[in-house]
C-alpha atoms as a PDB file:
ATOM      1  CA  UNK A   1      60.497  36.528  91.568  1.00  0.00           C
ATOM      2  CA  UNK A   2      59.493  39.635  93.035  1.00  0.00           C
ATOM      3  CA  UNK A   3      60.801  43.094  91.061  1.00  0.00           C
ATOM      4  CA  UNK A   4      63.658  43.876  93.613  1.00  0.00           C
ATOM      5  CA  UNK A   5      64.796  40.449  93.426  1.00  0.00           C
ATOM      6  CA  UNK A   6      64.973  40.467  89.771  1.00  0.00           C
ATOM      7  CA  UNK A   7      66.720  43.867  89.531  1.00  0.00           C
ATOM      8  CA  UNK A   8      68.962  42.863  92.176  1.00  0.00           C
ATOM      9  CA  UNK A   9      69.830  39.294  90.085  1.00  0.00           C
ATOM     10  CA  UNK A  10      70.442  41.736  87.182  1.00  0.00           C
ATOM     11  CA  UNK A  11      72.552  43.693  88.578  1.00  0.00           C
ATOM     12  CA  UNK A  12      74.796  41.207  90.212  1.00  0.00           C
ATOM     13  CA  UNK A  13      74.715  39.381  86.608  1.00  0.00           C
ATOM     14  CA  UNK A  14      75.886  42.415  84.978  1.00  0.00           C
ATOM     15  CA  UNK A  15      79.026  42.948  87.283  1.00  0.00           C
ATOM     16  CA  UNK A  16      79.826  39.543  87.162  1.00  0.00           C
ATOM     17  CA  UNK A  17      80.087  39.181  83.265  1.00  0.00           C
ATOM     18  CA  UNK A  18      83.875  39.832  82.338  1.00  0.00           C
ATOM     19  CA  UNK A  19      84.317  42.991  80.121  1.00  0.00           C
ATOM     20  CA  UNK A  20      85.811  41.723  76.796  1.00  0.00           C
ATOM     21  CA  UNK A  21      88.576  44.262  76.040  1.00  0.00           C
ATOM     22  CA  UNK A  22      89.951  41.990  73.126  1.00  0.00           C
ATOM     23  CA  UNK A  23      86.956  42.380  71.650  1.00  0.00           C
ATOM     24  CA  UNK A  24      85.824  46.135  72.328  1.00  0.00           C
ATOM     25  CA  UNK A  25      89.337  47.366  71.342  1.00  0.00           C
ATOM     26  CA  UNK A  26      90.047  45.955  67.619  1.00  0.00           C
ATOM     27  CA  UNK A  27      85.884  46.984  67.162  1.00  0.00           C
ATOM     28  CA  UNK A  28      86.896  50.343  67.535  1.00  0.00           C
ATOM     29  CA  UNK A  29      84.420  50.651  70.853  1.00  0.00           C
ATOM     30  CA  UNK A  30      87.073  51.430  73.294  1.00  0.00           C
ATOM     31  CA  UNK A  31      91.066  51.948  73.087  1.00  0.00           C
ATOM     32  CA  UNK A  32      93.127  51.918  76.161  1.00  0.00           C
ATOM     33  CA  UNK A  33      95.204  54.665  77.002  1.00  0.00           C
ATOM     34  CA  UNK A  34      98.084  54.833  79.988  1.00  0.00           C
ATOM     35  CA  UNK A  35      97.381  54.105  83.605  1.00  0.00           C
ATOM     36  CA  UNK A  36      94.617  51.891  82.788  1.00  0.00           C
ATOM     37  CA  UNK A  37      92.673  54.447  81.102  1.00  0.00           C
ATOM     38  CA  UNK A  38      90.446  53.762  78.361  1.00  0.00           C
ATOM     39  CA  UNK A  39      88.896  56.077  75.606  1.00  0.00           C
ATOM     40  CA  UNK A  40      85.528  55.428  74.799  1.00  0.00           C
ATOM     41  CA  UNK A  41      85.280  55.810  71.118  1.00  0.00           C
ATOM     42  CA  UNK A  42      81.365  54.838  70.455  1.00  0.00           C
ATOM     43  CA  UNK A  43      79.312  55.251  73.601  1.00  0.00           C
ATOM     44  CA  UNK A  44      76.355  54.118  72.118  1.00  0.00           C
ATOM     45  CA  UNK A  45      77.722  50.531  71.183  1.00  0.00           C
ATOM     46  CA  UNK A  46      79.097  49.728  74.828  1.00  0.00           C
ATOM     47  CA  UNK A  47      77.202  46.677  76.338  1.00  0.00           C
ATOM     48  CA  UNK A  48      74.955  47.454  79.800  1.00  0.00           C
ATOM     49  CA  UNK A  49      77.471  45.392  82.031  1.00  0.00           C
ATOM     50  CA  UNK A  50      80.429  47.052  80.761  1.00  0.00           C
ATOM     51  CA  UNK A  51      79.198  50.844  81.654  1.00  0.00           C
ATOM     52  CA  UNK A  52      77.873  49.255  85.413  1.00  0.00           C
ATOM     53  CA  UNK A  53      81.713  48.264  85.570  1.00  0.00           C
ATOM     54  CA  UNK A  54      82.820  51.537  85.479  1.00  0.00           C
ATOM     55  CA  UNK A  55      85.359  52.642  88.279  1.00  0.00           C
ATOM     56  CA  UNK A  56      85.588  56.288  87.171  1.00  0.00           C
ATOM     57  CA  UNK A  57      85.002  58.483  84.647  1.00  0.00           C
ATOM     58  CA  UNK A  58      86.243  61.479  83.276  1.00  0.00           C
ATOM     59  CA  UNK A  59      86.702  63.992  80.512  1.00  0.00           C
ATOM     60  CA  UNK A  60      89.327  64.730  78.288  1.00  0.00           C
ATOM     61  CA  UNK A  61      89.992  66.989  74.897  1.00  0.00           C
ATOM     62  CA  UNK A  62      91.435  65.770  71.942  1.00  0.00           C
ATOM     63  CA  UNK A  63      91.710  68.736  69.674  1.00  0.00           C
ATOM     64  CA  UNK A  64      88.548  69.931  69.186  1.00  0.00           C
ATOM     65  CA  UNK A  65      86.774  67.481  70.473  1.00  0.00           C
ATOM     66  CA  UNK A  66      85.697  66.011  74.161  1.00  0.00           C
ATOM     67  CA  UNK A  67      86.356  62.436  74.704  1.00  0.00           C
ATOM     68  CA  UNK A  68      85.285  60.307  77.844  1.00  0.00           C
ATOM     69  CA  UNK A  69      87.362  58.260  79.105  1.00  0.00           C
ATOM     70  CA  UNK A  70      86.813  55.151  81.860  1.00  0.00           C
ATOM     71  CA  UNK A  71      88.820  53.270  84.083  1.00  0.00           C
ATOM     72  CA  UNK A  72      87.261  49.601  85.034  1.00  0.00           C
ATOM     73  CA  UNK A  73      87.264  47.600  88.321  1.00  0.00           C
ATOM     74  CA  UNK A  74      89.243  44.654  86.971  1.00  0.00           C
ATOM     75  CA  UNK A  75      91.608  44.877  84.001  1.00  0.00           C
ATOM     76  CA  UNK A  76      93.212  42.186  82.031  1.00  0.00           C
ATOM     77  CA  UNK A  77      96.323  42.708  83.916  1.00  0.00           C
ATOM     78  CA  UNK A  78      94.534  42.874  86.877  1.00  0.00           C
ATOM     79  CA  UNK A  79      97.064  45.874  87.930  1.00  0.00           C
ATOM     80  CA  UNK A  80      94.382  48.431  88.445  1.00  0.00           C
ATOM     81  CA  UNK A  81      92.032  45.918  90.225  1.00  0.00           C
ATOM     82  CA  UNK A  82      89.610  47.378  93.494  1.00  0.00           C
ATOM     83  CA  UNK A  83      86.975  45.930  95.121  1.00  0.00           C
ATOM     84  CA  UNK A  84      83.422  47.184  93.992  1.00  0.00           C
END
């Protein structure tokens, strides 16, 4: 399979593999906030196809400290659902 095709394969394989929130929450990766916000509590231990799921970003402050937090293309309510 030629490179393009296998990036391509990737990245369709990535956004097709459902983000686990029942498992990233009690882990302590992510925890969801309101609106369909999540805070993302250990950057470094979020899988590859959850960050390429990403809807939008942004940055907030919790006392002293700057926290990112994410909003995803599907939820597990499905409420704050787009197309990619």
């Amino acid at each position: 399979m030629p490179a393009f095709e296998q990036r391509l394969f990737n990245e369709r394989t990535a956004m097709q593999t459902p983000v686990n929130f029942a498992d990233l929450e009690p882990r302590g990766i992510l925890a969801q906030t309101s609106g369909g916000w999540y805070v993302l509590l250990q950057p470094a231990a979020l899988a590859a196809h959850v960050r390429k799921q990403t809807r939008a970003l942004n940055q907030t402050r919790l006392g002293d400290h700057s926290m990112l937090t994410l909003k995803f293309y599907r939820t597990r309510s499905g409420a704050d659902s787009a197309s990619p």
